[in-house]
N, C-alpha and C. Protein backbone atom coordinates (compact mmCIF):
# COMPACT_ATOMS: atom_id res chain seq x y z
N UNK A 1 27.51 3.94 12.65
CA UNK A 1 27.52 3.70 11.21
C UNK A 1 26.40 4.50 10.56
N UNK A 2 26.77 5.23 9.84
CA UNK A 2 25.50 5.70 8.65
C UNK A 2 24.24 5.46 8.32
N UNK A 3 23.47 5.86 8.31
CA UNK A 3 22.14 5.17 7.90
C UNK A 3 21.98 4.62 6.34
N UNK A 4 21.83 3.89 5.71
CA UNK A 4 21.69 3.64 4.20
C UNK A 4 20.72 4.22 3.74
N UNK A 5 20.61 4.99 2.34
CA UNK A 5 19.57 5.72 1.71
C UNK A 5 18.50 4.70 1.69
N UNK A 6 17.12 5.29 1.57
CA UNK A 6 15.74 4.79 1.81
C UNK A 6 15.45 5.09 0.46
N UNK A 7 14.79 3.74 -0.17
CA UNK A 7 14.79 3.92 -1.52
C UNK A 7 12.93 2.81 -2.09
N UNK A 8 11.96 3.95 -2.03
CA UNK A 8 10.42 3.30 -2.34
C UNK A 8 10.66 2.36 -3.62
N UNK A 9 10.14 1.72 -4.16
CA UNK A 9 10.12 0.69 -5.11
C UNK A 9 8.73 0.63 -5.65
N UNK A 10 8.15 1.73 -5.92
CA UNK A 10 7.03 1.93 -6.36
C UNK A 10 6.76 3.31 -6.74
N UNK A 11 6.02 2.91 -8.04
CA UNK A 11 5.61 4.35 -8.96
C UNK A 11 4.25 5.11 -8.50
N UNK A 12 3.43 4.62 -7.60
CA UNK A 12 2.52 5.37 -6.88
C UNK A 12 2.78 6.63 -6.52
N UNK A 13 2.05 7.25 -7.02
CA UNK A 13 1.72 9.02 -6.49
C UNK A 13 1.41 9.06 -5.04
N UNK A 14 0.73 8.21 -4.61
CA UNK A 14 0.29 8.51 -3.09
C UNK A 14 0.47 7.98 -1.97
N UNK A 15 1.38 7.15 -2.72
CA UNK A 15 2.42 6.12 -1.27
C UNK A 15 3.81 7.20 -1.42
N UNK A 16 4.30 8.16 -2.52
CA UNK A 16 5.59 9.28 -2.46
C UNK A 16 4.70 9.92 -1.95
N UNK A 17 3.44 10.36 -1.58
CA UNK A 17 2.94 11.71 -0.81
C UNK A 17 2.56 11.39 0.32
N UNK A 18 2.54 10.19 0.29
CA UNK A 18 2.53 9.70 2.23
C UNK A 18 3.79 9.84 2.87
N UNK A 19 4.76 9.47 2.21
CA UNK A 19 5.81 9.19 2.71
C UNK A 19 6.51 11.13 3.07
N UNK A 20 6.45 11.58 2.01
CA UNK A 20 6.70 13.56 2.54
C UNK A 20 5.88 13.89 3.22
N UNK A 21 4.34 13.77 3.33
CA UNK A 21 3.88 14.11 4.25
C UNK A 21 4.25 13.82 5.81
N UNK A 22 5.14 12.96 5.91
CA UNK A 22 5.39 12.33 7.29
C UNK A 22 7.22 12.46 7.23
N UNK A 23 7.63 12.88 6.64
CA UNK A 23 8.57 13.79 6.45
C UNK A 23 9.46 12.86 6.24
N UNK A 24 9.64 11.74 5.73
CA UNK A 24 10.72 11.05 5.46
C UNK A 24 11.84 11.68 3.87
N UNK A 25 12.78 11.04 3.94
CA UNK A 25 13.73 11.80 2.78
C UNK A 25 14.11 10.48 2.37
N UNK A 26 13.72 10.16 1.42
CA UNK A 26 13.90 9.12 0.37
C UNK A 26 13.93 9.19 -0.87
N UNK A 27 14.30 7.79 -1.69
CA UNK A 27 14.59 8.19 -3.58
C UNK A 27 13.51 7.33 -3.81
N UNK A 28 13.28 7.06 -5.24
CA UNK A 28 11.98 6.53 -6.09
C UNK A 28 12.78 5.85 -7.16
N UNK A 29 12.41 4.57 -7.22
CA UNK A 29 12.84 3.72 -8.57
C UNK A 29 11.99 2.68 -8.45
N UNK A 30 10.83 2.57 -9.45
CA UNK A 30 9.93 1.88 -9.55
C UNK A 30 10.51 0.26 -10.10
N UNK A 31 9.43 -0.74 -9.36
CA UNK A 31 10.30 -2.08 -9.61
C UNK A 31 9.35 -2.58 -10.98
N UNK A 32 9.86 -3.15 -11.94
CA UNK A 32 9.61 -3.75 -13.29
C UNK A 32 9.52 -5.05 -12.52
N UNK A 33 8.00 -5.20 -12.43
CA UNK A 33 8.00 -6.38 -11.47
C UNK A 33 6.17 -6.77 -11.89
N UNK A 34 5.53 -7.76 -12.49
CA UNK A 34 4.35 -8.09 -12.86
C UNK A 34 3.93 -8.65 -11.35
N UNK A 35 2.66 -7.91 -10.66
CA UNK A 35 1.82 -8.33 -9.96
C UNK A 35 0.96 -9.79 -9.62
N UNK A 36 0.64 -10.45 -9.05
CA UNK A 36 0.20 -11.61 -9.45
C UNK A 36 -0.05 -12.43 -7.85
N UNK A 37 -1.74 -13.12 -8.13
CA UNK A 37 -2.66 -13.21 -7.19
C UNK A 37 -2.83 -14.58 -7.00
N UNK A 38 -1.88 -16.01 -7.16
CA UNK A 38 -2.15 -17.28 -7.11
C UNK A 38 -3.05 -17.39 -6.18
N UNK A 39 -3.97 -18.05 -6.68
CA UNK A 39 -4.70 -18.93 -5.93
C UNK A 39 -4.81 -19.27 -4.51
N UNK A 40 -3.78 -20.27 -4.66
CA UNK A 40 -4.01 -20.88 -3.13
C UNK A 40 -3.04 -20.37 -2.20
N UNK A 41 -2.98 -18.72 -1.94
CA UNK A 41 -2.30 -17.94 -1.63
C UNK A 41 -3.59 -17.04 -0.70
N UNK A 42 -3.07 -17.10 0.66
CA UNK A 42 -3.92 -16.06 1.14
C UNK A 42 -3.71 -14.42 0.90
N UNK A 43 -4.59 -13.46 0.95
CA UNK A 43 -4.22 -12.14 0.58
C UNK A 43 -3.28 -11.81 1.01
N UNK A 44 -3.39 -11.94 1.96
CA UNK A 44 -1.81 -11.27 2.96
C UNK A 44 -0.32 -12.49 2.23
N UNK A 45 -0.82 -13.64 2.43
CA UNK A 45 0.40 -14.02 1.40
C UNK A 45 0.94 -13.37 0.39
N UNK A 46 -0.38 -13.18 -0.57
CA UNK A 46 0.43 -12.53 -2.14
C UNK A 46 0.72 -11.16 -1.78
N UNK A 47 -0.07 -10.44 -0.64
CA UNK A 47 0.76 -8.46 -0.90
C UNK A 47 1.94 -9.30 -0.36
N UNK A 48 2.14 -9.85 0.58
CA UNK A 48 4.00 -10.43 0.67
C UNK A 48 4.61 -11.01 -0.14
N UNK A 49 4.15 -11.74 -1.22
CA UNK A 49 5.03 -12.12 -2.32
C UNK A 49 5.21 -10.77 -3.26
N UNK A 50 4.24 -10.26 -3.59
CA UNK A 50 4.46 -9.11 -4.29
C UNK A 50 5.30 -8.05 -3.99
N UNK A 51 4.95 -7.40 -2.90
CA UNK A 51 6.04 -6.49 -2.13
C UNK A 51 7.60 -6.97 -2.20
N UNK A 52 7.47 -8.53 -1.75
CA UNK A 52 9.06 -9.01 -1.84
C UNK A 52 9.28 -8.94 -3.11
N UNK A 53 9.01 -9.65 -3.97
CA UNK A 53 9.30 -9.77 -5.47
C UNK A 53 9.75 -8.36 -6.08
N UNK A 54 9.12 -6.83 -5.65
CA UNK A 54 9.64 -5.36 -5.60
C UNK A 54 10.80 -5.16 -5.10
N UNK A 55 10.55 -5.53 -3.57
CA UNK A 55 11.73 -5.03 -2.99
C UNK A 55 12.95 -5.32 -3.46
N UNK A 56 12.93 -6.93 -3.79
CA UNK A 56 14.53 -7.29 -4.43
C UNK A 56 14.59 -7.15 -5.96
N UNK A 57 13.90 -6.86 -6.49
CA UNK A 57 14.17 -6.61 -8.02
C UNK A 57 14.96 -4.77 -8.19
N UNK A 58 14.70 -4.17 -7.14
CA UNK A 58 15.47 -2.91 -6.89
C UNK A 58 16.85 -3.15 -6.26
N UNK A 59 16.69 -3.73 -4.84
CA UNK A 59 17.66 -3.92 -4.07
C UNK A 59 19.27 -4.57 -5.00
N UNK A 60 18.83 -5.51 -5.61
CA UNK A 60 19.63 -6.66 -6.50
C UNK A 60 20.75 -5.19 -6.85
N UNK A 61 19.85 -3.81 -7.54
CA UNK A 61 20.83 -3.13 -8.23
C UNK A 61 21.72 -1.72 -7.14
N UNK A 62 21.17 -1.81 -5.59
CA UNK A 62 21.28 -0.89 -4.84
C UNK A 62 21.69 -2.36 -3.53
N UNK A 63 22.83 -2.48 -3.33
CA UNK A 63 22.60 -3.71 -2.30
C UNK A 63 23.64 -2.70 -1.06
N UNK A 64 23.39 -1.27 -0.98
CA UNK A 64 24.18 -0.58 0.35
C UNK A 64 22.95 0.21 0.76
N UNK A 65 21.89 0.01 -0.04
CA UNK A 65 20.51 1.03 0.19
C UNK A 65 19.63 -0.12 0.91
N UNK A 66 18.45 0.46 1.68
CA UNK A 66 17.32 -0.11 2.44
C UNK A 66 16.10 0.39 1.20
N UNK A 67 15.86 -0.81 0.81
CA UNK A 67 14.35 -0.85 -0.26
C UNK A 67 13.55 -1.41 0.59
N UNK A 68 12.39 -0.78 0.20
CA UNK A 68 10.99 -1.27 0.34
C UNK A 68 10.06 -1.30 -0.39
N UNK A 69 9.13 -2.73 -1.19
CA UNK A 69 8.40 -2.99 -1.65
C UNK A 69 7.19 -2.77 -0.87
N UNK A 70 5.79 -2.52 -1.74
CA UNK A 70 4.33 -2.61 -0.89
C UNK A 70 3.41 -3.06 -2.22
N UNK A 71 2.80 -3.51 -2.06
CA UNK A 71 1.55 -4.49 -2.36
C UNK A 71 0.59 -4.31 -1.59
N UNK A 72 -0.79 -3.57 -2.54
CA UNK A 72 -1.96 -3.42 -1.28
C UNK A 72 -3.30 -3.83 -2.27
N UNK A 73 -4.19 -5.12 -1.64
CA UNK A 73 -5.02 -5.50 -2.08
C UNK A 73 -6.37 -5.21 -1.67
N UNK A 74 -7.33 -5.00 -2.14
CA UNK A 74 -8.80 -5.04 -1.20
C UNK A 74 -9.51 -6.24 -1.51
N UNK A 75 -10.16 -6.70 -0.58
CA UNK A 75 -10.47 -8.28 -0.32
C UNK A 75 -11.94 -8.03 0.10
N UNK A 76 -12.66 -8.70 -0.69
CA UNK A 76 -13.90 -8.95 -0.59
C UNK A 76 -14.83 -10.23 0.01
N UNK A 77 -15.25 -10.53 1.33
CA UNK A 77 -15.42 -12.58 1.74
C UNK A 77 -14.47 -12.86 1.01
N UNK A 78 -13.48 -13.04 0.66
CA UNK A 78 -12.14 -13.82 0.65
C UNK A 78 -11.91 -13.56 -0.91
N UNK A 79 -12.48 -12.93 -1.77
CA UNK A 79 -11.93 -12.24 -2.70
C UNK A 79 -11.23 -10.97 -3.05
N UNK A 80 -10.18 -11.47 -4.15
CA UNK A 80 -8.97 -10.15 -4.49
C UNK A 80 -9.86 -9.06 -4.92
N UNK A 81 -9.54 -8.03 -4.84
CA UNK A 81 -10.61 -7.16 -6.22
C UNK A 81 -9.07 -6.84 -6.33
N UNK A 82 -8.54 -6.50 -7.41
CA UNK A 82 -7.47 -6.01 -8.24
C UNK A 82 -7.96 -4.39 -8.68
N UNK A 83 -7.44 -3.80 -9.36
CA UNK A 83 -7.33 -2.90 -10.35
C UNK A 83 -8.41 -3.23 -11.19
N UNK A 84 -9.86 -2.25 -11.83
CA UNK A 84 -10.72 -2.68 -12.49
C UNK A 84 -10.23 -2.45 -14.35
N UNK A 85 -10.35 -3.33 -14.93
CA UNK A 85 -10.27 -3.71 -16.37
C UNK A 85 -11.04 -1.93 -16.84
N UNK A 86 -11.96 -2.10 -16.83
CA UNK A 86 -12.34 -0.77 -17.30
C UNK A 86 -13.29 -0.09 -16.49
N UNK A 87 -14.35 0.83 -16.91
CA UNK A 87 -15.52 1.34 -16.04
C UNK A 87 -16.27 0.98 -15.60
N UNK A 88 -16.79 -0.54 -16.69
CA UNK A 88 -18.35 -1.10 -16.45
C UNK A 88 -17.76 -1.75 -15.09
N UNK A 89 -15.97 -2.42 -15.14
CA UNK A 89 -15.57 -2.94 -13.87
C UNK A 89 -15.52 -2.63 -12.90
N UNK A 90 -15.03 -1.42 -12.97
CA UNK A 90 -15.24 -0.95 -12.05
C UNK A 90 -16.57 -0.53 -10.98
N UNK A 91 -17.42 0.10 -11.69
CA UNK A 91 -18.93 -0.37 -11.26
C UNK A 91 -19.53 -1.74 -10.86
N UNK A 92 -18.67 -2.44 -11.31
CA UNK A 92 -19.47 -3.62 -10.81
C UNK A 92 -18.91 -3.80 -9.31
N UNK A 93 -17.43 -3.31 -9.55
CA UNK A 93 -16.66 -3.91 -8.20
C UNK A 93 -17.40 -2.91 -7.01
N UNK A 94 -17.47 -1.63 -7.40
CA UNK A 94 -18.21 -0.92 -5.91
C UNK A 94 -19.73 -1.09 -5.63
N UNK A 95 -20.61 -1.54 -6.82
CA UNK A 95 -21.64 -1.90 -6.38
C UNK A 95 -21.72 -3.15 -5.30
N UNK A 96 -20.56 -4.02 -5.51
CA UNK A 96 -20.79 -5.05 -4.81
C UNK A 96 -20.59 -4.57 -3.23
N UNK A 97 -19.70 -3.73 -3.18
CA UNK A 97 -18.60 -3.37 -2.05
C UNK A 97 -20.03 -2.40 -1.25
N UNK A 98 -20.86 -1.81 -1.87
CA UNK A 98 -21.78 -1.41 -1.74
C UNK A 98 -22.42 -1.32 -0.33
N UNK A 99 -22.09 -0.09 0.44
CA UNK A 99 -23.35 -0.77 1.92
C UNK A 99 -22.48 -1.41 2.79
N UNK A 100 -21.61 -2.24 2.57
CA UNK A 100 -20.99 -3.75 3.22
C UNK A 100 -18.96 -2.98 3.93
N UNK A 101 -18.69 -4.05 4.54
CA UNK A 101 -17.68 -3.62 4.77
C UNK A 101 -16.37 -4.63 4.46
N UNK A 102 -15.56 -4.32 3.90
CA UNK A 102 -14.30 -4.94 3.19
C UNK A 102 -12.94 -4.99 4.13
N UNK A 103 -11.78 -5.54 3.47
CA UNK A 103 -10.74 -5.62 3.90
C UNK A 103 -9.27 -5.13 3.07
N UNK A 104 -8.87 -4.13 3.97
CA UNK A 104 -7.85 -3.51 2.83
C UNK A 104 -6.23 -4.17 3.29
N UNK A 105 -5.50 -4.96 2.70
CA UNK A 105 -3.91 -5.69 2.93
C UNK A 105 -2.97 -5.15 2.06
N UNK A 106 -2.09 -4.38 3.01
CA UNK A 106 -0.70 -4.21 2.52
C UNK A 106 0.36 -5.35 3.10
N UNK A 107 1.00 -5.43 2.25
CA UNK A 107 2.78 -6.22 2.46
C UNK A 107 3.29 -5.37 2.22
N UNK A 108 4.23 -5.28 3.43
CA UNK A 108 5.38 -4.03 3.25
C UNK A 108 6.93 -5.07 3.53
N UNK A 109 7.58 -4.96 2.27
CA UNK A 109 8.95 -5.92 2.62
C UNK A 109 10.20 -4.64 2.36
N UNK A 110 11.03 -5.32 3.35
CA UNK A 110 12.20 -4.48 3.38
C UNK A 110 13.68 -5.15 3.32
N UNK A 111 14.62 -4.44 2.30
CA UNK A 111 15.57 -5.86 2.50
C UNK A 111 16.59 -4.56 1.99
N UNK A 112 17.44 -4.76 2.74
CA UNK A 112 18.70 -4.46 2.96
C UNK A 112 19.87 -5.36 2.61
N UNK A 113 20.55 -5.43 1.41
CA UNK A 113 21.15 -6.56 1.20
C UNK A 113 22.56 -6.86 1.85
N UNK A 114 23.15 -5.56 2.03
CA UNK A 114 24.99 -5.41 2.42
C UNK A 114 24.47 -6.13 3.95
N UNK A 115 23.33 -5.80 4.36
CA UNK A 115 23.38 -5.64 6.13
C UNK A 115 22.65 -7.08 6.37
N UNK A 116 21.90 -7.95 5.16
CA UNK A 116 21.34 -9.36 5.56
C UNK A 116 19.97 -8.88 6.31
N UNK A 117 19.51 -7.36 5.87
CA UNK A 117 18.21 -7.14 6.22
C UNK A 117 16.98 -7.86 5.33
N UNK A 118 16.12 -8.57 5.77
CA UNK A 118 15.40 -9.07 4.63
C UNK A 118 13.79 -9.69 5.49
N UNK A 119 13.19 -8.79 5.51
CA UNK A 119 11.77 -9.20 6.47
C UNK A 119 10.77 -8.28 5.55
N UNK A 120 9.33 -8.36 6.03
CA UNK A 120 8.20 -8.28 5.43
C UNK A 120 7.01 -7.95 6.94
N UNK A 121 6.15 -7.65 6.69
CA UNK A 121 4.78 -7.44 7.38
C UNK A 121 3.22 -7.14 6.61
N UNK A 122 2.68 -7.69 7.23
CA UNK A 122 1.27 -7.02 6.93
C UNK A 122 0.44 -6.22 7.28
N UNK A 123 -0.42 -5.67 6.79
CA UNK A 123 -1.47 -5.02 7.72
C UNK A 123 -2.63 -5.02 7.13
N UNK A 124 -3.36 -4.37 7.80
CA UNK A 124 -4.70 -5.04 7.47
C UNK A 124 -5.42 -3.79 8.40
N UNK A 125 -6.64 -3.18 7.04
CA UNK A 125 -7.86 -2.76 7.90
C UNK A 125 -9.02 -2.61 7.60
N UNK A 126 -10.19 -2.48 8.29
CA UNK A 126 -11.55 -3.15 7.40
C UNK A 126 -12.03 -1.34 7.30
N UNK A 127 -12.49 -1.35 5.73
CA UNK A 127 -13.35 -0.44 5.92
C UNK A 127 -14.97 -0.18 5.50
N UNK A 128 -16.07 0.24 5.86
CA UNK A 128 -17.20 0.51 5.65
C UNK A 128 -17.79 1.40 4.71
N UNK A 129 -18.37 1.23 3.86
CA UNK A 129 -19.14 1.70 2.56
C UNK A 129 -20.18 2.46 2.85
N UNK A 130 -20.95 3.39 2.56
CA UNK A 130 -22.01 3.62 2.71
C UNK A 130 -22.70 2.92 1.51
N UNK A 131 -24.27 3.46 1.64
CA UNK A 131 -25.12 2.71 0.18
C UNK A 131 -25.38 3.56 -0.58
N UNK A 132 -24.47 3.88 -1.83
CA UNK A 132 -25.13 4.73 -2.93
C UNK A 132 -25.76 4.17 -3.76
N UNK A 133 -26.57 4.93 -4.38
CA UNK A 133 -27.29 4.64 -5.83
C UNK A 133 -26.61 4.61 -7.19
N UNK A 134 -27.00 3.44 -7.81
CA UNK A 134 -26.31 3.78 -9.41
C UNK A 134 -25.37 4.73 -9.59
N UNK A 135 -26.30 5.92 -10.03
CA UNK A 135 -26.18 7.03 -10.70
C UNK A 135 -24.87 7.74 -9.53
N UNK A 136 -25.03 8.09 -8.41
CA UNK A 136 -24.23 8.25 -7.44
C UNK A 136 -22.84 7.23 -7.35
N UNK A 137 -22.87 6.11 -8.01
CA UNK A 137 -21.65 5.31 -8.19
C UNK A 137 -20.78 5.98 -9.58
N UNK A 138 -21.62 6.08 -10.44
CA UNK A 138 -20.68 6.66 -11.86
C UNK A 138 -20.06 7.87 -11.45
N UNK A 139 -21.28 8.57 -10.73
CA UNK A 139 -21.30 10.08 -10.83
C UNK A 139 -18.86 10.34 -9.55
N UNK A 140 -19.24 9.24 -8.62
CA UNK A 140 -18.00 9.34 -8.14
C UNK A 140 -16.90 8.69 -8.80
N UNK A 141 -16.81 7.30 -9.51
CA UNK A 141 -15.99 7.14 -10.39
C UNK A 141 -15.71 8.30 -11.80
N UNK A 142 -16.64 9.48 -11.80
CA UNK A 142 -16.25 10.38 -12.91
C UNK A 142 -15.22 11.30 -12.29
N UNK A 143 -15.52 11.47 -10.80
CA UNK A 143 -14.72 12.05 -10.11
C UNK A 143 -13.63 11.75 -9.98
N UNK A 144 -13.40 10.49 -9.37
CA UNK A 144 -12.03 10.18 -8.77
C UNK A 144 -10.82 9.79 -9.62
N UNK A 145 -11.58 8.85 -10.85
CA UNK A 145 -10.55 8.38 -11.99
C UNK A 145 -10.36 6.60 -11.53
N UNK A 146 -10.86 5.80 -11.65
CA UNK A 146 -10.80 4.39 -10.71
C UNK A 146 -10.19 3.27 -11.82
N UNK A 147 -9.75 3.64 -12.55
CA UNK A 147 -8.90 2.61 -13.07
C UNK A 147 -7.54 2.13 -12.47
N UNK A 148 -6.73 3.15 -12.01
CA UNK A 148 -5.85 2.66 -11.49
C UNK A 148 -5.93 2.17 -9.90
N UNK A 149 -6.78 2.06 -9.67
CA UNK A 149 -6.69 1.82 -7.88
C UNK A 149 -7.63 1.01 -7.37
N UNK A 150 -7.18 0.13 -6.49
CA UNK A 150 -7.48 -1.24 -6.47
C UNK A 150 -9.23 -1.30 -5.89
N UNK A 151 -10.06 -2.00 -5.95
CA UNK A 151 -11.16 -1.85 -5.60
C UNK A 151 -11.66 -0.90 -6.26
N UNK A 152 -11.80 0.01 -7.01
CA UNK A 152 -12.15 0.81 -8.30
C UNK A 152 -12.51 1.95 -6.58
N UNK A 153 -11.85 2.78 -5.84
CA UNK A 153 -12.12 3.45 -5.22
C UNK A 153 -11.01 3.81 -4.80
N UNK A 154 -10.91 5.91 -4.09
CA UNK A 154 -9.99 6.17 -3.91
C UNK A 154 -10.13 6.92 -2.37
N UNK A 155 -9.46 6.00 -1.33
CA UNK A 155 -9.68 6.66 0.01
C UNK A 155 -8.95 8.18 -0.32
N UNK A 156 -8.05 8.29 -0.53
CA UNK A 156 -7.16 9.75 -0.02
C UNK A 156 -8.17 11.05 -0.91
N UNK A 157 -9.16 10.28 -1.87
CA UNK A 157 -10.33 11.47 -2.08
C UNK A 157 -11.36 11.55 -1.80
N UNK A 158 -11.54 10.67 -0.94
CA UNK A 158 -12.72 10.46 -0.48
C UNK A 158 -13.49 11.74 0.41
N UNK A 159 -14.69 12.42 -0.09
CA UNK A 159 -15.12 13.46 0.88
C UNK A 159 -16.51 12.92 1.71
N UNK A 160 -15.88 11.72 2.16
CA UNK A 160 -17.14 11.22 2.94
C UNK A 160 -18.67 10.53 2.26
N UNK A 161 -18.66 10.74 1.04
CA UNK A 161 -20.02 9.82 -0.10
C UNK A 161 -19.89 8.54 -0.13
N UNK A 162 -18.58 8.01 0.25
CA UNK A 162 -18.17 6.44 0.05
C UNK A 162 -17.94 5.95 1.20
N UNK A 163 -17.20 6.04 1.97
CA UNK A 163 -15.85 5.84 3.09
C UNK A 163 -16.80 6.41 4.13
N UNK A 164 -17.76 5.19 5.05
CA UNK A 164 -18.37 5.72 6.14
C UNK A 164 -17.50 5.50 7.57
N UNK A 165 -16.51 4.14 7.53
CA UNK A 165 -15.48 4.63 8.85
C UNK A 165 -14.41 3.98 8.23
N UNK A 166 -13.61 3.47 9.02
CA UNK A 166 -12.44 2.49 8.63
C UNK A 166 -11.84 2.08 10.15
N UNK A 167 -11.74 0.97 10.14
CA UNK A 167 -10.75 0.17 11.72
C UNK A 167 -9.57 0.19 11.20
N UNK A 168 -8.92 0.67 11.84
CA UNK A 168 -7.54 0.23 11.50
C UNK A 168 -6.42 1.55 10.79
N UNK A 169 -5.64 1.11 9.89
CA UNK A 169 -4.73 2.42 9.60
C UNK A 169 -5.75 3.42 8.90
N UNK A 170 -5.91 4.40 8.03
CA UNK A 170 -6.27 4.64 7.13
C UNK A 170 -5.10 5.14 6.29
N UNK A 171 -4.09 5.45 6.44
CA UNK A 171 -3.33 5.26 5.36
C UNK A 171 -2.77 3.96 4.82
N UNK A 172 -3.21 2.74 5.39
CA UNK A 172 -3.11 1.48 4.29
C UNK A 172 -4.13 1.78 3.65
N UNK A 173 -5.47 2.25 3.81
CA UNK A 173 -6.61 2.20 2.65
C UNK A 173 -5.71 2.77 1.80
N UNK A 174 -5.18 4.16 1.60
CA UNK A 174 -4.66 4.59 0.56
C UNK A 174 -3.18 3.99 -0.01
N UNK A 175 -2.66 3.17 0.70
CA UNK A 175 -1.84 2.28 -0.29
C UNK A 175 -0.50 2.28 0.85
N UNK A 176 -0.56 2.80 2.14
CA UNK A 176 0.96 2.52 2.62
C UNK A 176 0.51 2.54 3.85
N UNK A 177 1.02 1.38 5.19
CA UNK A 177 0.19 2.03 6.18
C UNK A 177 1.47 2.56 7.23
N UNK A 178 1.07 3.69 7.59
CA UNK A 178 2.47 4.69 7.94
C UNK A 178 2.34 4.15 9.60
N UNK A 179 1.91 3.98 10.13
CA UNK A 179 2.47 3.67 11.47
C UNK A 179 3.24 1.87 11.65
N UNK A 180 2.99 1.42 11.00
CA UNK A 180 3.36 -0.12 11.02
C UNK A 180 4.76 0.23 10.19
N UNK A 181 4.69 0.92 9.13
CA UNK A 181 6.74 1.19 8.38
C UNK A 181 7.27 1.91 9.38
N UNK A 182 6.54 3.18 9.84
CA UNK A 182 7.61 3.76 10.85
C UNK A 182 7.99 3.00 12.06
N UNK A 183 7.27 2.05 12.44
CA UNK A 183 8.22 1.32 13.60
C UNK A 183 9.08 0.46 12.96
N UNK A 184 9.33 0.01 11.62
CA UNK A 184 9.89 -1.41 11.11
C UNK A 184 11.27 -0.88 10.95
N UNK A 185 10.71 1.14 9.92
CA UNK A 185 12.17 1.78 9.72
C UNK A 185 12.86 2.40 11.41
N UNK A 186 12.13 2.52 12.22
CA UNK A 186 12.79 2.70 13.36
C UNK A 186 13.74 1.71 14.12
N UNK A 187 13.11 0.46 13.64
CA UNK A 187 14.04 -0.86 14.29
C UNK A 187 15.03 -1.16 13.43
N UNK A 188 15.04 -0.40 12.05
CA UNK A 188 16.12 -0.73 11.21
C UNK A 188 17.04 -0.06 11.14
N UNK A 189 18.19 -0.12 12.56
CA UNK A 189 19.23 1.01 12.74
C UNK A 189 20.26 0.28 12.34
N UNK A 190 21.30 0.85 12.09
CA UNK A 190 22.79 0.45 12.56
C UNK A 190 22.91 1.03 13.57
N UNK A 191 22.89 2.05 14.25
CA UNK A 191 23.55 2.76 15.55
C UNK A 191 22.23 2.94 16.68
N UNK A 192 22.87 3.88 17.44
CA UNK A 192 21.97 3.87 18.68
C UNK A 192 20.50 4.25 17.79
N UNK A 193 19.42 3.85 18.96
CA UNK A 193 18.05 4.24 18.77
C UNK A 193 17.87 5.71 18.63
N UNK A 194 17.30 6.57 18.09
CA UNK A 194 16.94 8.00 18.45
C UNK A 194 15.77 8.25 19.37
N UNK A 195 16.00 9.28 20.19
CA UNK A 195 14.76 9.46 21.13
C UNK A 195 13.43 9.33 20.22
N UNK A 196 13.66 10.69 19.91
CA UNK A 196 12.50 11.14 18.96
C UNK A 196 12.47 11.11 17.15
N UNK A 197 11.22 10.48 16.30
CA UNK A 197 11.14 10.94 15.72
C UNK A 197 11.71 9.61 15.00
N UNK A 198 11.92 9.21 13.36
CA UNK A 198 12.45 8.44 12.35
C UNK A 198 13.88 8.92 12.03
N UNK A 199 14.92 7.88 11.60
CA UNK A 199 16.43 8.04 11.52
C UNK A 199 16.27 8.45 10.32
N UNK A 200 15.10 8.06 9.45
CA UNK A 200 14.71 8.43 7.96
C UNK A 200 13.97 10.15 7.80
N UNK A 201 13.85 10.63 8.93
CA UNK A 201 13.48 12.05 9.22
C UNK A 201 13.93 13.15 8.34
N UNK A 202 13.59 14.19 7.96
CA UNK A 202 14.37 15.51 8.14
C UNK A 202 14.58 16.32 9.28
């Protein structure tokens, strides 16, 4: 049987440039879908409510296609940092992050509706800060642009001033983590397994 088109559910620039960089062939239709961090929800809970809440607000209108939602939070001792409100927020959020080392959570949900595909995962990886100064904090938020990206910081520009290691993926820091989807889209066949390589490949 056919593979069903692979279809992102998100307007991110750098979760579509993860995904070509690793050579997948997929479409883009961003989900009209409000974000949202309840409470008594662990992180990894809400990137999975969020991601799901994406995935099927696309799927609903594509139900022969494989969508995937993602939701990626950075977590501070058990706080969200979101997207910063403005600059001064943003400064506040990396001063804190400052020196110390954090936790970056994606939910990646995938739902296939014709086929009764409908699962989710997390991931998770900690990364380490170095200690800048003030002036060295603005001076890289002038650089990078940190309003839109969560923790007012941007791994995929990072030239080493911020970002002293990372455990774990580093492309979840930047918003998708590519070895945890490529096994999920590898298990998501209709037909035989392929030796080598993603069914979502070129």
């Amino acid at each position: 049987m056919p593979l069903p088109p692979l279809i992102l559910a998100s307007a991110s620039p750098r979760r579509r440039e993860l995904l070509r960089e690793h050579g997948y062939r997929f479409s883009v239709e961003p989900a009209e879908v409000a974000e949202s961090a309840p409470a008594h929800l662990t992180p990894g809970e809400i990137t999975l409510r969020n991601a799901r809440a994406k995935a099927h607000a696309v799927a609903g209108k594509h139900p022969d296609a494989l969508v995937f939602g993602v939701d990626t939070e950075v977590v501070f001792e058990g706080e969200v940092f979101g997207k910063p409100a403005d600059l001064d927020a943003a400064f506040a959020m990396v001063k804190r992050l400052n020196g110390r080392a954090h936790e970056v959570y994606s939910g990646v949900w995938l739902c296939h509706l014709r086929g009764r595909w409908d699962d989710g995962f997390v991931d998770i990886s900690r990364v380490h800060f170095r200690t800048l100064s003030a002036a060295q904090i603005r001076a890289y938020h002038a650089r990078v642009g940190p309003l839109d990206k969560a923790g007012a910081y941007a791994a995929q520009d990072d030239r080493g001033e911020l970002i002293a290691r990372v455990e774990g993926s580093f492309t979840n820091v930047i918003g998708l983590p590519m070895e945890a989807l490529a096994k999920a889209l590898f298990d998501f066949q209709f037909g035989p397994r392929r030796a080598r390589g993603s069914p979502w490949s070129r």
